[in-house]
C-alpha atoms as a PDB file:
ATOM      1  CA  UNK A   1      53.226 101.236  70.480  1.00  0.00           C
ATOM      2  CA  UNK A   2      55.036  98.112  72.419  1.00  0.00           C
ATOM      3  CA  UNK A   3      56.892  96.176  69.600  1.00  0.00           C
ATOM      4  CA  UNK A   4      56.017  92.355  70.336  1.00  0.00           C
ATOM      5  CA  UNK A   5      58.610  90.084  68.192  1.00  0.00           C
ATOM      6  CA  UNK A   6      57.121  87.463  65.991  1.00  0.00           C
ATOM      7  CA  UNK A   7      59.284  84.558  67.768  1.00  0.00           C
ATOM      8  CA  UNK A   8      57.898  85.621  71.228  1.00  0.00           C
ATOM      9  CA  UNK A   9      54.201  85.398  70.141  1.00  0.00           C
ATOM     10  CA  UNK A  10      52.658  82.348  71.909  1.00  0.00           C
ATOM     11  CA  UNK A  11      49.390  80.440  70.810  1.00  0.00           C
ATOM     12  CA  UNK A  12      46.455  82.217  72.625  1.00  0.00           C
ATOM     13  CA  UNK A  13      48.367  85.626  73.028  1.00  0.00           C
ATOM     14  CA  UNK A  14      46.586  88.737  72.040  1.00  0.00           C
ATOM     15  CA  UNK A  15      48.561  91.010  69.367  1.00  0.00           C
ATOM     16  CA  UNK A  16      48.782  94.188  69.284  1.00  0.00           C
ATOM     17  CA  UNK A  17      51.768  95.245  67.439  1.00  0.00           C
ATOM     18  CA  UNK A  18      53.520  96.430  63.934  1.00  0.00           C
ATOM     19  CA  UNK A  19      55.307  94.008  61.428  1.00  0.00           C
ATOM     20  CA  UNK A  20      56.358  94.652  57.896  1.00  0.00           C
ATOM     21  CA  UNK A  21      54.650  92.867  55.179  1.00  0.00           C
ATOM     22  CA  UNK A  22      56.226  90.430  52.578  1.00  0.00           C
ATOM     23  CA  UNK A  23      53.310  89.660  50.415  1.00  0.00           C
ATOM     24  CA  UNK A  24      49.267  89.419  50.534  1.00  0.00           C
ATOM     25  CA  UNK A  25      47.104  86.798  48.601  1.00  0.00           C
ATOM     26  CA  UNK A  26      43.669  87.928  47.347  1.00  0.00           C
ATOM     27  CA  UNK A  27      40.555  87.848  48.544  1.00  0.00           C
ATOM     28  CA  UNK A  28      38.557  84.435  49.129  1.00  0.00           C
ATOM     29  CA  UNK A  29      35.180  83.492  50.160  1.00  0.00           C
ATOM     30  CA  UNK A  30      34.191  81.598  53.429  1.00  0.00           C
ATOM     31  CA  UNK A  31      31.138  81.179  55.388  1.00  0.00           C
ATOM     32  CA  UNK A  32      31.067  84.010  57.219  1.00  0.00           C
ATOM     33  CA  UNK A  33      32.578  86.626  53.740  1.00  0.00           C
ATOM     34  CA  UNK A  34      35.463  87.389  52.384  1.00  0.00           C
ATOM     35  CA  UNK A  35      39.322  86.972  54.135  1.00  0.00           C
ATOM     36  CA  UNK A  36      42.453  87.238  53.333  1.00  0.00           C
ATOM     37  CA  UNK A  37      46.249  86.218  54.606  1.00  0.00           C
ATOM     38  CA  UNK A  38      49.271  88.061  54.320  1.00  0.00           C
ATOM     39  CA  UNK A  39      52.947  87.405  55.840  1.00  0.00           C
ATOM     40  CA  UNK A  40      54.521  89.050  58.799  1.00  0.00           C
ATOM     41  CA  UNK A  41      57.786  89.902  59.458  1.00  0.00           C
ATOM     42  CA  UNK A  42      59.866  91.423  61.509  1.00  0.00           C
ATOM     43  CA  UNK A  43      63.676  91.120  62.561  1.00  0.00           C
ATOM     44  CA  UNK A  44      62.878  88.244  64.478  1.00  0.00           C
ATOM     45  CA  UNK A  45      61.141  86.216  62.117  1.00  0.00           C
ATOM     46  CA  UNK A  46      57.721  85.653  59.779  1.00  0.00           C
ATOM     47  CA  UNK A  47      54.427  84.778  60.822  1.00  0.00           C
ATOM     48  CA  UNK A  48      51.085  84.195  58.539  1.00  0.00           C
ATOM     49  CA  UNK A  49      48.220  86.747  59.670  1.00  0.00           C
ATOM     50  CA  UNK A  50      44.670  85.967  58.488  1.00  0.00           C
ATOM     51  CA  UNK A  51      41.722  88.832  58.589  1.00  0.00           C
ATOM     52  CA  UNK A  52      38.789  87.233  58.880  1.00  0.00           C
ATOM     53  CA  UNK A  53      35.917  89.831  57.245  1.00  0.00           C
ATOM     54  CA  UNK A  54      32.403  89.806  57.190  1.00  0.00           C
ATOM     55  CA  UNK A  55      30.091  89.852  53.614  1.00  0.00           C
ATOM     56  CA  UNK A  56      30.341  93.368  52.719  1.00  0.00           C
ATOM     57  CA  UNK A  57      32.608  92.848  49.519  1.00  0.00           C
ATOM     58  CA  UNK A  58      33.412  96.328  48.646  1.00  0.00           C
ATOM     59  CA  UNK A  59      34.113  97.190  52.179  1.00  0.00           C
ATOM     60  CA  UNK A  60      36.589  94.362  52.618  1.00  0.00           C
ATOM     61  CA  UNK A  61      38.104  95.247  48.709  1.00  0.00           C
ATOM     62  CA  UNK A  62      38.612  98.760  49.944  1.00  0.00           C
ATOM     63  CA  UNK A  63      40.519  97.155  52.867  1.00  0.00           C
ATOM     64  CA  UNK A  64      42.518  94.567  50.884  1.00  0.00           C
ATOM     65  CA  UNK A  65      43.927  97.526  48.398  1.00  0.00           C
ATOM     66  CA  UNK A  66      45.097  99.700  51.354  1.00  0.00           C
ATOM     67  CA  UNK A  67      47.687  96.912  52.004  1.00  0.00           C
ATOM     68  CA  UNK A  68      50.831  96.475  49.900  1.00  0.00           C
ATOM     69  CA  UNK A  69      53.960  94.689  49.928  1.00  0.00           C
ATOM     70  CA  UNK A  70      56.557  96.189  52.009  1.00  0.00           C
ATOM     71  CA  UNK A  71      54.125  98.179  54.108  1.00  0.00           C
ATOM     72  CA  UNK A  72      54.300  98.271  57.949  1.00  0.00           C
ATOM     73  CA  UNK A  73      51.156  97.385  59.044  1.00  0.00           C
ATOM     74  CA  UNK A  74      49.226  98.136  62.553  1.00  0.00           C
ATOM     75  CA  UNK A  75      47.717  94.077  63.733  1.00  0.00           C
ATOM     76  CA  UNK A  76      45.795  93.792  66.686  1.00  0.00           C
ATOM     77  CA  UNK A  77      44.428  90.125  66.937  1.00  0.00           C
ATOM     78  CA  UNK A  78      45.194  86.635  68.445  1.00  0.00           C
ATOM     79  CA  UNK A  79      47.790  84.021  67.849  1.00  0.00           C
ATOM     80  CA  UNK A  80      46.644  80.420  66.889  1.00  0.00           C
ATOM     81  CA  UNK A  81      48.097  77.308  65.735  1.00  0.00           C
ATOM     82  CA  UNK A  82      46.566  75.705  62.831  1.00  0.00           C
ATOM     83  CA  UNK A  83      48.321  72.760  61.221  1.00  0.00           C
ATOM     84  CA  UNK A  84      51.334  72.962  63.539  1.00  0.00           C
ATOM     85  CA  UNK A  85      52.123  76.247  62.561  1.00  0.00           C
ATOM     86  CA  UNK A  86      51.556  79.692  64.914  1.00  0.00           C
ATOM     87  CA  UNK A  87      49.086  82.558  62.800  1.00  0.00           C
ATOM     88  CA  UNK A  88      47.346  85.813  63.615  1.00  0.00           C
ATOM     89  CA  UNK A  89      43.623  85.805  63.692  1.00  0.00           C
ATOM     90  CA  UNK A  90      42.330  89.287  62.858  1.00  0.00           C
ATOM     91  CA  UNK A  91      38.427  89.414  63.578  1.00  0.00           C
ATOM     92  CA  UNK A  92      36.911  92.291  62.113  1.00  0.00           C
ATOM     93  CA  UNK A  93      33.467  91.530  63.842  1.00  0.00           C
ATOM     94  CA  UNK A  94      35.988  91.038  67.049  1.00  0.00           C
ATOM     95  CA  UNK A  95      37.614  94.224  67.419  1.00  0.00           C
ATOM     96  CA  UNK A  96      40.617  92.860  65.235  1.00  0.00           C
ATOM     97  CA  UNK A  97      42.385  95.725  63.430  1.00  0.00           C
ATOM     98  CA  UNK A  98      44.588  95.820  60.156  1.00  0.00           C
ATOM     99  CA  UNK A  99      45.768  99.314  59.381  1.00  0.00           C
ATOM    100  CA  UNK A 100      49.284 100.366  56.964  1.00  0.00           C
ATOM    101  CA  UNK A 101      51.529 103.108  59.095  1.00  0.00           C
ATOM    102  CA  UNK A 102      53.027 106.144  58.154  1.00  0.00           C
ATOM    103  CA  UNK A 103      56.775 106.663  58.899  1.00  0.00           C
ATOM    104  CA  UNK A 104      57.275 107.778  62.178  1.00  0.00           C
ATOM    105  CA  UNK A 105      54.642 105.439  63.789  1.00  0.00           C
ATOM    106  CA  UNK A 106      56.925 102.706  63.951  1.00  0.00           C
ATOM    107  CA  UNK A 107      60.953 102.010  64.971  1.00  0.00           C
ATOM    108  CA  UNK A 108      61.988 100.573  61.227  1.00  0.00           C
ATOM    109  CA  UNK A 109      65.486  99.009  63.507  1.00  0.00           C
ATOM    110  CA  UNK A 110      62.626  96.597  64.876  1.00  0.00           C
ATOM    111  CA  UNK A 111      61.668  95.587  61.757  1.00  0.00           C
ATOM    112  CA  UNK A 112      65.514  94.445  60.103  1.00  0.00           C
ATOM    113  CA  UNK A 113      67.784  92.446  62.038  1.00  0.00           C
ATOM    114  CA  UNK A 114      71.507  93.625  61.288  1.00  0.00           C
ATOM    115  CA  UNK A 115      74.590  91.230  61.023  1.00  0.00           C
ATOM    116  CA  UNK A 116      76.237  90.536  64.719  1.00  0.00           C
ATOM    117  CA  UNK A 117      79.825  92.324  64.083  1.00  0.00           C
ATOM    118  CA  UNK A 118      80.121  96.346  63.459  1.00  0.00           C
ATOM    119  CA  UNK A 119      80.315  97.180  60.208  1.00  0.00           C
ATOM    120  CA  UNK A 120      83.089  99.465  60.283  1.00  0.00           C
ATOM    121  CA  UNK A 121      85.056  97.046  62.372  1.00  0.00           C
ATOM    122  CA  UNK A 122      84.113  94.185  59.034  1.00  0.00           C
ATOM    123  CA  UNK A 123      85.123  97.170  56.496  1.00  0.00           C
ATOM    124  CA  UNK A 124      88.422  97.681  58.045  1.00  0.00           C
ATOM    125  CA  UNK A 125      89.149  93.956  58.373  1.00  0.00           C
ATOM    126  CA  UNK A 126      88.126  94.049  54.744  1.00  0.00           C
ATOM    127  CA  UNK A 127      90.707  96.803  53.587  1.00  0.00           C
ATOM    128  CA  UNK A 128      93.668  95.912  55.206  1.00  0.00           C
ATOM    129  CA  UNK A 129      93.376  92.148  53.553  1.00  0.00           C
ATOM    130  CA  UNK A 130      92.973  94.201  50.039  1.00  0.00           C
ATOM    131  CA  UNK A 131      95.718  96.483  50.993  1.00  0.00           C
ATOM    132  CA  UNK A 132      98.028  93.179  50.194  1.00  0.00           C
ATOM    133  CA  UNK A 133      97.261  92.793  46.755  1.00  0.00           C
ATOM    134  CA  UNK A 134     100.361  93.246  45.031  1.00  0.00           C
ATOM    135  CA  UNK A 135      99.334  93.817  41.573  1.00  0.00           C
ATOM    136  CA  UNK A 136      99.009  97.273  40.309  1.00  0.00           C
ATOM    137  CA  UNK A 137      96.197  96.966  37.984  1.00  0.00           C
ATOM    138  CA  UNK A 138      94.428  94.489  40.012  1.00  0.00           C
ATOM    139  CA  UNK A 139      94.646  97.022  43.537  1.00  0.00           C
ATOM    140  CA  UNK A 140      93.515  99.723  41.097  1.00  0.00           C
ATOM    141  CA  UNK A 141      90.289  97.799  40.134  1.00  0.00           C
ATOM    142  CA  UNK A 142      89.775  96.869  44.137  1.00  0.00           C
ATOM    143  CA  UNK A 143      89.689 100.520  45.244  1.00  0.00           C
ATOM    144  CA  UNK A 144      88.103 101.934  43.092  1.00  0.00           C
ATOM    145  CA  UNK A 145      85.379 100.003  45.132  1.00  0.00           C
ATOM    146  CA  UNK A 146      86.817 100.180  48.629  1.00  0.00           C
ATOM    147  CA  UNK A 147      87.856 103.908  48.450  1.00  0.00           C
ATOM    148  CA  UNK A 148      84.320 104.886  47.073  1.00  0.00           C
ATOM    149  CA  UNK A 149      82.827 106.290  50.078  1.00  0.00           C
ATOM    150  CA  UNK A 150      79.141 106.072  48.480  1.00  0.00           C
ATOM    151  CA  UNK A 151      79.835 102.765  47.264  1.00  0.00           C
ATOM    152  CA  UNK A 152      81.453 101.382  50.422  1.00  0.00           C
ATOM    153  CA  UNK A 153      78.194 102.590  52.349  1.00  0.00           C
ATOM    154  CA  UNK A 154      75.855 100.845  50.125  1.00  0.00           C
ATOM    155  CA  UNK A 155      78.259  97.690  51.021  1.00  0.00           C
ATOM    156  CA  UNK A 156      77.706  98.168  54.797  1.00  0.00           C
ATOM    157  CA  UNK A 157      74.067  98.348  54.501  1.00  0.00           C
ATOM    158  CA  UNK A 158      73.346  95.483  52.329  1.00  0.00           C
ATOM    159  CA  UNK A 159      72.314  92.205  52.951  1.00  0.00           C
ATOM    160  CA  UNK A 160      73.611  89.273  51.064  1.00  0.00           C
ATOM    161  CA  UNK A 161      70.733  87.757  49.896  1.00  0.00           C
ATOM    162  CA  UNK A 162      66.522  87.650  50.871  1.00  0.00           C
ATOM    163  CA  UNK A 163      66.331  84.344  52.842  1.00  0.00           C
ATOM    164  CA  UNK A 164      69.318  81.821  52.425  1.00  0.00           C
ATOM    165  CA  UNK A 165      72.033  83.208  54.280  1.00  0.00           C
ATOM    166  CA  UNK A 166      73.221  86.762  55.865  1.00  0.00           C
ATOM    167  CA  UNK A 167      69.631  88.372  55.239  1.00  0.00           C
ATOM    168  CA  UNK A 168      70.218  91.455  57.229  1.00  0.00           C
ATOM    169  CA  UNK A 169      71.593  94.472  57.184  1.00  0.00           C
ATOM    170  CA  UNK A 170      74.960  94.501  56.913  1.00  0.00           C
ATOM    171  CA  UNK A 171      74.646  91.077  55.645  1.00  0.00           C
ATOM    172  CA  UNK A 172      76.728  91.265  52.055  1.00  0.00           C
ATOM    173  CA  UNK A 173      79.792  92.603  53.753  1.00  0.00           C
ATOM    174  CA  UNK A 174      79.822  90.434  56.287  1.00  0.00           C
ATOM    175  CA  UNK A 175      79.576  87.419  53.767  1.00  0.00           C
ATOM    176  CA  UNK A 176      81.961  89.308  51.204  1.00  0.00           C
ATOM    177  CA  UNK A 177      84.853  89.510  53.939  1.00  0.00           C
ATOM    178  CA  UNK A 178      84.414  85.848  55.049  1.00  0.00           C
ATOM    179  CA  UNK A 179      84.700  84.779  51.317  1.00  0.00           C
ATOM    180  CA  UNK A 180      87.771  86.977  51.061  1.00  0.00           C
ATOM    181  CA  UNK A 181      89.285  85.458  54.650  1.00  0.00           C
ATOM    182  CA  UNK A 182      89.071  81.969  53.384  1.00  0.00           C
ATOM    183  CA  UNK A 183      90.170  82.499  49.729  1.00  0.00           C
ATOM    184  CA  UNK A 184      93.318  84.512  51.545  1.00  0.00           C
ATOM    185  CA  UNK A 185      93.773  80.644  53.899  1.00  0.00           C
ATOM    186  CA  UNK A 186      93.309  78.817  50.759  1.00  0.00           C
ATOM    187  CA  UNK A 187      96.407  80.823  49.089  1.00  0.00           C
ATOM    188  CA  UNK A 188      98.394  80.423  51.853  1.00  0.00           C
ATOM    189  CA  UNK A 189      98.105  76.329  51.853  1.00  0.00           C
ATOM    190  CA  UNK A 190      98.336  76.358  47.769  1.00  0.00           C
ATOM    191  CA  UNK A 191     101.009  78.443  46.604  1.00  0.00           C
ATOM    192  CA  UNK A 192     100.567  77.963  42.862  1.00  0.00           C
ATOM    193  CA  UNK A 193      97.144  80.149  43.243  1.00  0.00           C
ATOM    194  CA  UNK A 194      97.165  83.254  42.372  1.00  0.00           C
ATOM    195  CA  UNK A 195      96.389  84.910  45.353  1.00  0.00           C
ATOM    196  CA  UNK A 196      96.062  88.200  44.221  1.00  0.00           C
ATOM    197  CA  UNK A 197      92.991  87.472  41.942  1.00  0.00           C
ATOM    198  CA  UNK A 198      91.826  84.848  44.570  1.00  0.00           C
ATOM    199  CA  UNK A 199      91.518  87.509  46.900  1.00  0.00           C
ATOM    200  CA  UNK A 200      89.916  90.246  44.079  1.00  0.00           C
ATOM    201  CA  UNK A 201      87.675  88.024  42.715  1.00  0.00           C
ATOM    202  CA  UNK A 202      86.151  87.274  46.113  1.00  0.00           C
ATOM    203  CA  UNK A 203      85.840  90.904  47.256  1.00  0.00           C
ATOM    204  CA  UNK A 204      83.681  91.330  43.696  1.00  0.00           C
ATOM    205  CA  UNK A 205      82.000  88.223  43.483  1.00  0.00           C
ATOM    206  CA  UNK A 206      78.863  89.199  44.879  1.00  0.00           C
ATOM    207  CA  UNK A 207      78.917  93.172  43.841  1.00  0.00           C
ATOM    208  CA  UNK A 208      75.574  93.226  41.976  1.00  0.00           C
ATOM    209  CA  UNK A 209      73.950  92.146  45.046  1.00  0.00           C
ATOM    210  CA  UNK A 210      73.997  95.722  45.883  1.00  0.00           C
ATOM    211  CA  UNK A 211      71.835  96.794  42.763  1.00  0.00           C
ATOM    212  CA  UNK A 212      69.840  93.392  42.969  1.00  0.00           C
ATOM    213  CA  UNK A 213      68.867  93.421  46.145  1.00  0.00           C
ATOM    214  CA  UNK A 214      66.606  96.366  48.078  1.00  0.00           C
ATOM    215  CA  UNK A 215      66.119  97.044  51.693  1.00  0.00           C
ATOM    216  CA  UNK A 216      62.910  99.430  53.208  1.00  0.00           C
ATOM    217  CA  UNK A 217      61.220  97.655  55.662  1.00  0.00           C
ATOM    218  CA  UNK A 218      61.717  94.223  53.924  1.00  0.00           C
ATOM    219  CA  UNK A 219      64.679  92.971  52.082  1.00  0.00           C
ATOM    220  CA  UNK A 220      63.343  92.475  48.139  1.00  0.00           C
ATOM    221  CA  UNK A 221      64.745  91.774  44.709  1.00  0.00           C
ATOM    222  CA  UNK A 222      64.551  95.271  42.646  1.00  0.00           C
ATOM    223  CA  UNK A 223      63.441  94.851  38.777  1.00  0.00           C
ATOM    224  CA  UNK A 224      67.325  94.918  37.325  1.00  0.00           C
ATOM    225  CA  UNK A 225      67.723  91.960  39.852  1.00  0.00           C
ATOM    226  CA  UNK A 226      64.690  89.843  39.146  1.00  0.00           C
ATOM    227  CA  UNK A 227      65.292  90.424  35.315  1.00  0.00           C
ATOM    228  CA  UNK A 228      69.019  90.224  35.114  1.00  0.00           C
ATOM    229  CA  UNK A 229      70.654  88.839  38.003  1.00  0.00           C
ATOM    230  CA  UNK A 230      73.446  89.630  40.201  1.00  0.00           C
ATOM    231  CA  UNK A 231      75.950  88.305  38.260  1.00  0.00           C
ATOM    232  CA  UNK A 232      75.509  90.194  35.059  1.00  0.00           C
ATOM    233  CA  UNK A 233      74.772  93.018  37.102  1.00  0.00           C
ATOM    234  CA  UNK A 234      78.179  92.408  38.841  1.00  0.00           C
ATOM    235  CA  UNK A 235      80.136  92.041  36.013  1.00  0.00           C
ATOM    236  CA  UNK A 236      78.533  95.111  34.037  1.00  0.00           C
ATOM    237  CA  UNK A 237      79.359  97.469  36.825  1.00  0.00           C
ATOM    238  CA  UNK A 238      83.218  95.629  37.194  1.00  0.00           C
ATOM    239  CA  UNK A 239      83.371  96.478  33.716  1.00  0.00           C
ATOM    240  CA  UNK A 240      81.709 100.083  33.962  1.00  0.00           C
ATOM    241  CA  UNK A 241      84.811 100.652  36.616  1.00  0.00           C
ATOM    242  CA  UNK A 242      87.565  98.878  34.487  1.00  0.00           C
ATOM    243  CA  UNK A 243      87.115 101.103  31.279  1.00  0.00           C
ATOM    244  CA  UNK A 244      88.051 103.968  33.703  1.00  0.00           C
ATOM    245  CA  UNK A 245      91.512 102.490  34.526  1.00  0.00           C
ATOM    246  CA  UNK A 246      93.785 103.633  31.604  1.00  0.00           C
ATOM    247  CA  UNK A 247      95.889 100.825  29.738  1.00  0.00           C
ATOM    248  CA  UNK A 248      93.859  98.187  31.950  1.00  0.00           C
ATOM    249  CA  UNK A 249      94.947  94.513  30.835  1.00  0.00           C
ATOM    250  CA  UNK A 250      92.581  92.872  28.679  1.00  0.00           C
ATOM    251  CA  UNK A 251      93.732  88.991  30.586  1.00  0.00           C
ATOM    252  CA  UNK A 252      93.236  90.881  33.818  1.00  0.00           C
ATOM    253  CA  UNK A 253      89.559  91.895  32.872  1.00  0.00           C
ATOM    254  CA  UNK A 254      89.053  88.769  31.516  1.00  0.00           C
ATOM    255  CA  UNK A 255      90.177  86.423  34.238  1.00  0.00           C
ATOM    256  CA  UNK A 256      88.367  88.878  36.785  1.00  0.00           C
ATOM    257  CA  UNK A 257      84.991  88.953  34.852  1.00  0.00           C
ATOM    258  CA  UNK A 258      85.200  85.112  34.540  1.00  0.00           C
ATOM    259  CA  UNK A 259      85.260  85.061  38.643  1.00  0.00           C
ATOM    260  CA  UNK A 260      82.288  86.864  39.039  1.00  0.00           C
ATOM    261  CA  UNK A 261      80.412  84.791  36.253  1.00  0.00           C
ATOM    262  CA  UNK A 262      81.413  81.608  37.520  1.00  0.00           C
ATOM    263  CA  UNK A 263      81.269  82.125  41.467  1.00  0.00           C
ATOM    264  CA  UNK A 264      77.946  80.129  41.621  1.00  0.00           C
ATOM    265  CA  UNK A 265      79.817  76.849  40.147  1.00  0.00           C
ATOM    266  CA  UNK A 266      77.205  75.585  38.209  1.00  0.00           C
ATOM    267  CA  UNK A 267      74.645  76.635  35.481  1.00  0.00           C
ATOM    268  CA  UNK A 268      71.948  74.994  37.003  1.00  0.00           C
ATOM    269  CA  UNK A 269      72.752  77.099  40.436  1.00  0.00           C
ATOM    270  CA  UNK A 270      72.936  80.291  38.320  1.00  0.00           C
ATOM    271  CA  UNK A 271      76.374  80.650  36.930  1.00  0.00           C
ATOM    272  CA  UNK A 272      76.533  81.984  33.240  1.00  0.00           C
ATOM    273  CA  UNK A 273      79.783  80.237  32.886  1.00  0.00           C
ATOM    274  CA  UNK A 274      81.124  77.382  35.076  1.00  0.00           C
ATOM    275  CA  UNK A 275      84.753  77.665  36.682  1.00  0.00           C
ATOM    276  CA  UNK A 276      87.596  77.556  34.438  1.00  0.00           C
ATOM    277  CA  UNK A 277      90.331  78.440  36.342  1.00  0.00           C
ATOM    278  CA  UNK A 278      91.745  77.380  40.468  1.00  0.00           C
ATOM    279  CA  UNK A 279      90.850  81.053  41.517  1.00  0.00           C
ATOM    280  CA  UNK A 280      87.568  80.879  40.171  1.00  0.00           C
ATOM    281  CA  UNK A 281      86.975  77.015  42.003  1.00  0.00           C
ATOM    282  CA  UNK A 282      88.221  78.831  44.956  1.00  0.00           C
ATOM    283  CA  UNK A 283      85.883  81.726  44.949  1.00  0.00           C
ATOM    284  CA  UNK A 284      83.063  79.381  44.332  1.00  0.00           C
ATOM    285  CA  UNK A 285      84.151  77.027  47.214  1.00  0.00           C
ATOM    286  CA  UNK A 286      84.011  79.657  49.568  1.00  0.00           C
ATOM    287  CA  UNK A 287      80.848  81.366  48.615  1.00  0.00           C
ATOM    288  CA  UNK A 288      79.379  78.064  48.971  1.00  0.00           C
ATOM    289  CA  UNK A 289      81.010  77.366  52.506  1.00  0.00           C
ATOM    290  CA  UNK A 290      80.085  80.646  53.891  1.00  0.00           C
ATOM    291  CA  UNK A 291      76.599  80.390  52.537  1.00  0.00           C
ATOM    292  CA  UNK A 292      75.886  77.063  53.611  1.00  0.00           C
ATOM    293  CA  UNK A 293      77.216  76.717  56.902  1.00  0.00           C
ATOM    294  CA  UNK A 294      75.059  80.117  57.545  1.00  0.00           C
ATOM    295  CA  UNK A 295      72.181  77.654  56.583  1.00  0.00           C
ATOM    296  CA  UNK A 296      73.485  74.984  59.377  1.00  0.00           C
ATOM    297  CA  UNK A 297      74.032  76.789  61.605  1.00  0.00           C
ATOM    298  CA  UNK A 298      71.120  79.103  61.707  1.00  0.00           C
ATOM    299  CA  UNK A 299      68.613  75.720  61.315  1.00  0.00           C
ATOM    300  CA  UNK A 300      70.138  74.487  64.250  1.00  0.00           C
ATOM    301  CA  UNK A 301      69.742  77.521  66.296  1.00  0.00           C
ATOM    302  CA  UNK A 302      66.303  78.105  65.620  1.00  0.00           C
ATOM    303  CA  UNK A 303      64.865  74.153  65.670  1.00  0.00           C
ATOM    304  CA  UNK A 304      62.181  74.091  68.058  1.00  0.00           C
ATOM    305  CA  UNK A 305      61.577  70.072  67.909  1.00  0.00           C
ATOM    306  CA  UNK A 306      63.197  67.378  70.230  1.00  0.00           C
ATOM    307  CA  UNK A 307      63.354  65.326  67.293  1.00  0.00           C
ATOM    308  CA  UNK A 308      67.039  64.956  66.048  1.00  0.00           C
ATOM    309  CA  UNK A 309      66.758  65.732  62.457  1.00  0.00           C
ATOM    310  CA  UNK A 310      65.175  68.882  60.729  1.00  0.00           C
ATOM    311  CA  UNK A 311      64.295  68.824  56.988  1.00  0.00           C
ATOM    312  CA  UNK A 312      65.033  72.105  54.883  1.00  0.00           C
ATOM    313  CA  UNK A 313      64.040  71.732  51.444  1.00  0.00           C
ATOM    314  CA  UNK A 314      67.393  73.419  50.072  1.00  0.00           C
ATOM    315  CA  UNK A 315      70.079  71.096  52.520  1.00  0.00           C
ATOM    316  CA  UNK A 316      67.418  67.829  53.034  1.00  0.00           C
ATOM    317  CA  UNK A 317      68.110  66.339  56.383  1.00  0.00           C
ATOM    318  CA  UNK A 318      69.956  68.086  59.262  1.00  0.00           C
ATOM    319  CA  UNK A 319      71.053  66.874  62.063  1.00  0.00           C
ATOM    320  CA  UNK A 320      70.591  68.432  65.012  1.00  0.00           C
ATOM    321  CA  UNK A 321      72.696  66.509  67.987  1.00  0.00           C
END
């Protein structure tokens, strides 16, 4: 089957392709039945699709449960706009078709984007800044990640977080080592910091993302996520590693824990405690800067307006001259 990308569809084209779904609403009357929309997506982008049925209700509910969240779907249909915005029009009295796959009926690399650099290349990059850490018990904690081959290839495949920024594979270490890269610049202008649990604490910062977050042929928040959170999650499995070390510092774990609970800055963004020391400000900094100029940039790239400001709802206004 020809993989058409979502941000290639053009109003008036016919479909006939495979996407990945991220969620389906239930079933509603109109004047012809019963429809129902669900959300497209592949690595290109999202698109709305709308199956338009006819009045047989237990034909169209036998239909509607066949389709699940995180299911690669079969659409054959037409793109429309409707209230500025490009959809899918699936007709079943047209020909339209809706129908889940099996694996091996579609390419699942079509269906996640994957972050621009190699991720053995990042990894390496990653080590050899770690490699300077000069205290013991502080390099002991850091690889017992880094040298964890299992653990380092959940690192490479993750992304590093469902929409905002680096949402593909590969995404969370390519976010960890620019968080690491500008905490190690930041030491080197402030000399006071202590670099070596600048540089730690931003290499674990966003560890739980690899429990919270789930990739199969959509990137989703797993249970222990949604009801816990990446930073607890984080900080349980720093912890888990830490009572392995023999004689590890009780300051060390301490100052170290407080990084990861405090790297979103503020308890209205998330963090269980707010920063209380420069290392932790630091690693919050640049999470924030790497996240957000993701955001920027990416809204900038992908503006399809001549108008010279975009609204986001997280950033507000950006400009895009």
């Amino acid at each position: 089957m020809t993989k058409q990308r979502v941000t290639g569809i053009k109003d008036g084209e016919k479909v006939d392709s495979y996407f990945s779904v991220k969620f389906k609403k239930p079933l509603r009357d109109y004047k012809y039945g019963l429809m129902f929309e669900i959300r497209l997506a592949d690595l290109s982008g999202e698109m709305t699709a709308k199956y338009w049925g006819d009045a047989d209700r237990a034909d169209m509910e036998a239909l509607h449960r066949t389709i699940s969240t995180g299911d690669v779907v079969k659409v054959a249909g037409e793109a429309r706009e409707f209230n500025g915005q490009l959809e899918i029009g699936i007709g079943k009295g047209t020909g339209g078709v809706l129908k889940a796959l099996k694996q091996g009926e579609y390419d699942r690399a079509e269906l996640l984007a994957r972050a621009p650099r190699d991720p053995e290349e990042m990894f390496s990059e990653l080590k050899a800044v770690l490699g300077t850490i000069r205290d013991k018990d502080i390099s002991a904690i850091v690889k017992s990640f880094s040298d964890d081959r299992d653990w380092a290839a959940k690192l490479k495949a993750a992304p590093a977080s469902m929409l905002m920024h680096s949402n593909y594979i590969g995404g969370l270490l390519e976010h960890t080592l620019n968080v690491v890269k500008l905490c190690d610049s930041a030491a080197a202008l402030f000399p006071k910091l202590d670099r070596d649990y600048a540089i730690a604490g931003a290499f674990l910062h966003d560890i739980g993302k690899i429990v919270e977050l789930e990739m199969t042929s959509n990137i989703d928040v797993t249970e222990a996520g949604m009801l816990r959170g990446h930073t607890v999650l984080g900080e349980e499995e720093l912890n888990r590693r830490i009572a392995k070390i023999h004689d590890f510092p009780e300051r060390t774990k301490l100052k170290l824990d407080h990084i990861v609970l405090s790297h979103h800055g503020k308890k209205e963004w998330g963090a269980p405690k707010e920063p209380q020391t420069p290392e932790a400000v630091l690693v919050h900094l640049a999470d924030l800067m790497d996240a957000q100029l993701h955001q920027y940039i990416r809204i900038k790239e992908e503006a399809s307006t001549e108008d010279k400001w975009v609204w986001d709802k997280r950033l507000g206004h950006v400009y895009l001259g």
